[in-house]
N, C-alpha and C. Protein backbone atom coordinates (compact mmCIF):
# COMPACT_ATOMS: atom_id res chain seq x y z
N UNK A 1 13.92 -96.87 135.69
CA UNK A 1 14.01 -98.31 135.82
C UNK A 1 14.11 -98.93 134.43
N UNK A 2 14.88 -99.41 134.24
CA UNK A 2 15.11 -100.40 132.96
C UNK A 2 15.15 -101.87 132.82
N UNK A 3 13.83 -102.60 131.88
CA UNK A 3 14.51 -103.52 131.80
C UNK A 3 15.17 -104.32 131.02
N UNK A 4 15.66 -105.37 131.57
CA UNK A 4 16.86 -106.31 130.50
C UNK A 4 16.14 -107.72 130.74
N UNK A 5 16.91 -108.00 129.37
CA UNK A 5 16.64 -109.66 128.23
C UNK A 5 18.21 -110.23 128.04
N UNK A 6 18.01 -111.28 129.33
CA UNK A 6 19.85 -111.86 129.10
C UNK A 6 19.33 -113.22 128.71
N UNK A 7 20.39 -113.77 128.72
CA UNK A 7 20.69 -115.11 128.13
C UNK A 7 21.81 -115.97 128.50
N UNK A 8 21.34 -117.01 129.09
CA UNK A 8 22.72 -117.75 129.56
C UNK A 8 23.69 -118.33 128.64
N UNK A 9 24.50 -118.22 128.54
CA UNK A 9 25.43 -118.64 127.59
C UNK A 9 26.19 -119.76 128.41
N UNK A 10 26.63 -119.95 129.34
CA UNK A 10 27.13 -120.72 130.37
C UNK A 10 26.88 -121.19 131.03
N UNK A 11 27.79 -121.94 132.33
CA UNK A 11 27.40 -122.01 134.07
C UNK A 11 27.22 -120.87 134.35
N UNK A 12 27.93 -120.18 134.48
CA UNK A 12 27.84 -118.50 135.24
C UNK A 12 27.60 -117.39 134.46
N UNK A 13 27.23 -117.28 133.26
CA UNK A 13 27.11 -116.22 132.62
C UNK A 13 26.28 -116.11 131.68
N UNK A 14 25.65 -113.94 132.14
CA UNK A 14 24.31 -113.85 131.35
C UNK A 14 24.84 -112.88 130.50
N UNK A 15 24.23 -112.77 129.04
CA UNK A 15 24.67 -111.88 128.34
C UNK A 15 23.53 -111.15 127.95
N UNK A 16 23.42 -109.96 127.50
CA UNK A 16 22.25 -109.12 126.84
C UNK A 16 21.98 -109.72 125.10
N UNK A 17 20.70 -109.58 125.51
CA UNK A 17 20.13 -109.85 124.17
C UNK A 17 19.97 -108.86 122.76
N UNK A 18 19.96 -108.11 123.57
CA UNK A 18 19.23 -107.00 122.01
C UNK A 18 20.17 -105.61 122.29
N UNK A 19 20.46 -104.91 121.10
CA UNK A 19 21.39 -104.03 121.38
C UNK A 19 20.99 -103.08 122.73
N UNK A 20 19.57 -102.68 122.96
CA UNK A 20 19.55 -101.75 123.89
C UNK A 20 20.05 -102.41 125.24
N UNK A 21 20.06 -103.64 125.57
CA UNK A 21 20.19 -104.53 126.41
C UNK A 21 21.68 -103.97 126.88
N UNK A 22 22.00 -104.30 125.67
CA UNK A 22 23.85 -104.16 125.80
C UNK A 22 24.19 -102.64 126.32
N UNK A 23 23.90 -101.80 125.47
CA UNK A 23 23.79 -100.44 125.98
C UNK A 23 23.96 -100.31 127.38
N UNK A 24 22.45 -101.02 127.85
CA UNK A 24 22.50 -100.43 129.29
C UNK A 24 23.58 -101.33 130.27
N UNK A 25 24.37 -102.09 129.94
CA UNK A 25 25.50 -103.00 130.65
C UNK A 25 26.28 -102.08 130.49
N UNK A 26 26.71 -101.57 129.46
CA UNK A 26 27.83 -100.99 128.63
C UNK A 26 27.80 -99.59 129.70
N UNK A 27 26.94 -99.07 130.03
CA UNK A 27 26.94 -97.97 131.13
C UNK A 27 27.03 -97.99 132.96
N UNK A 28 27.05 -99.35 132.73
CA UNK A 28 27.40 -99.53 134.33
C UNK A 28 28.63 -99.55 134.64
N UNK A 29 29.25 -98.87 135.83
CA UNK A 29 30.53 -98.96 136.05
C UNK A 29 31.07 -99.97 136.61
N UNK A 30 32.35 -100.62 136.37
CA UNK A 30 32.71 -101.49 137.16
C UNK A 30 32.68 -102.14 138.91
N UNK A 31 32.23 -102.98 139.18
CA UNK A 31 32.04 -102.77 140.40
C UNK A 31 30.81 -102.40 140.97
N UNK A 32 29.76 -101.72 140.27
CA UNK A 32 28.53 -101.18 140.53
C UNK A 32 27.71 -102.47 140.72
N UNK A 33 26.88 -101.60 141.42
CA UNK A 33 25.94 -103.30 142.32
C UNK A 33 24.43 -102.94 141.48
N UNK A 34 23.62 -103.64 140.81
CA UNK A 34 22.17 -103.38 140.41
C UNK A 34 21.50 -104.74 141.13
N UNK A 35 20.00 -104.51 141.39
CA UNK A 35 19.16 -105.63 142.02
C UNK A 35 17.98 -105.49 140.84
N UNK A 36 17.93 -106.78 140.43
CA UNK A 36 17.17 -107.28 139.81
C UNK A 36 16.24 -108.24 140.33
N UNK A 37 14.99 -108.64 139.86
CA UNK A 37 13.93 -109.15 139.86
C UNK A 37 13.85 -110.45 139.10
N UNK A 38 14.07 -111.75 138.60
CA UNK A 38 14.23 -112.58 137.42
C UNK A 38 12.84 -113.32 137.53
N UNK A 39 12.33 -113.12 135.85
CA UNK A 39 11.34 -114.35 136.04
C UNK A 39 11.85 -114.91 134.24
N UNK A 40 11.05 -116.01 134.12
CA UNK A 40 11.28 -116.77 132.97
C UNK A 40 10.42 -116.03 132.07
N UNK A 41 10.54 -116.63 130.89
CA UNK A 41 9.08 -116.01 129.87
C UNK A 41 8.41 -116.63 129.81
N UNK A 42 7.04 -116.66 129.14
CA UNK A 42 6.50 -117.58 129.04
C UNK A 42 6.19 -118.04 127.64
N UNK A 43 5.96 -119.27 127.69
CA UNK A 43 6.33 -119.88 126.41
C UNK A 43 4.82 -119.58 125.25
N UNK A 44 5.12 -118.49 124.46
CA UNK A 44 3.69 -117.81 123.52
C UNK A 44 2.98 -118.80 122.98
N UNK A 45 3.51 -120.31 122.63
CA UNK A 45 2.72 -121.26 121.92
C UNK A 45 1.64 -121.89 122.95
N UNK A 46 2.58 -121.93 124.07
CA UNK A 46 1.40 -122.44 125.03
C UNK A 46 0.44 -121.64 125.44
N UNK A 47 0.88 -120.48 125.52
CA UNK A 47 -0.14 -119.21 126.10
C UNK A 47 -1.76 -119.31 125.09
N UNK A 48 -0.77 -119.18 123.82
CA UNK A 48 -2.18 -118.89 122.49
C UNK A 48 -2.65 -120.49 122.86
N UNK A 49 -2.25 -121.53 123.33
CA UNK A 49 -3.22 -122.40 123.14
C UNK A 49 -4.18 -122.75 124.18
N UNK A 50 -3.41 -122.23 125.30
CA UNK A 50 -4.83 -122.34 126.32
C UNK A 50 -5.31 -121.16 125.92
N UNK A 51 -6.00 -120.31 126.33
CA UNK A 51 -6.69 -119.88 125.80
C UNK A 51 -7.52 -119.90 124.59
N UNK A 52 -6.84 -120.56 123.57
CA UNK A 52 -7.78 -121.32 122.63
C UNK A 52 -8.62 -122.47 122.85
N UNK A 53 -8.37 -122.95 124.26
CA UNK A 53 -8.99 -124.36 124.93
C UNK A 53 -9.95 -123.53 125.42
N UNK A 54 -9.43 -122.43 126.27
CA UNK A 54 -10.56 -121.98 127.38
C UNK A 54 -11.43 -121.34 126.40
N UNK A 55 -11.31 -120.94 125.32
CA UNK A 55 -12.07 -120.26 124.09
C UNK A 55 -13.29 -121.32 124.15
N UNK A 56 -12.88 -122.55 123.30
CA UNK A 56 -13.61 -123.56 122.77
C UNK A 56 -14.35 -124.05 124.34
N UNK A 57 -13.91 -124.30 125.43
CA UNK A 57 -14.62 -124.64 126.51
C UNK A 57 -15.44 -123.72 126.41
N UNK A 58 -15.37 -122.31 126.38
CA UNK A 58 -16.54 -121.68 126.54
C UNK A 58 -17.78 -121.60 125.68
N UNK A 59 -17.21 -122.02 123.87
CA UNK A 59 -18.23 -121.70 123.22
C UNK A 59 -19.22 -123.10 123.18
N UNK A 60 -18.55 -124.21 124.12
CA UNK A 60 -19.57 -125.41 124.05
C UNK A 60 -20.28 -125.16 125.12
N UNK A 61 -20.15 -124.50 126.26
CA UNK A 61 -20.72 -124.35 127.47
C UNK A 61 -22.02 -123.76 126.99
């Protein structure tokens, strides 16, 4: 199972991000069907900052 990091460039189109990305496109045959799973990322600035909230909530508790 492999996974991939696309990027919309368009209305309709995802491209690979990072060379291994590409690689594994680059080996699918034309016509070949894959099922994928999509979620978003999540955004790291917000991540580190809650948790820096829930940090500080805890050390006043």
């Amino acid at each position: 199972m492999a996974e991939l990091t696309l990027q919309k460039v368009s209305a309709q189109m995802l491209v690979p991000v990072s060379d291994d990305d590409q690689l594994f496109v680059q080996q699918l045959k034309t016509g070949q069907v894959i099922r994928a799973e999509f979620r978003k990322t999540r955004n790291p600035h917000f991540h580190r900052k809650f948790f820096a909230l829930l940090k500080l909530g805890f050390d006043h508790f």
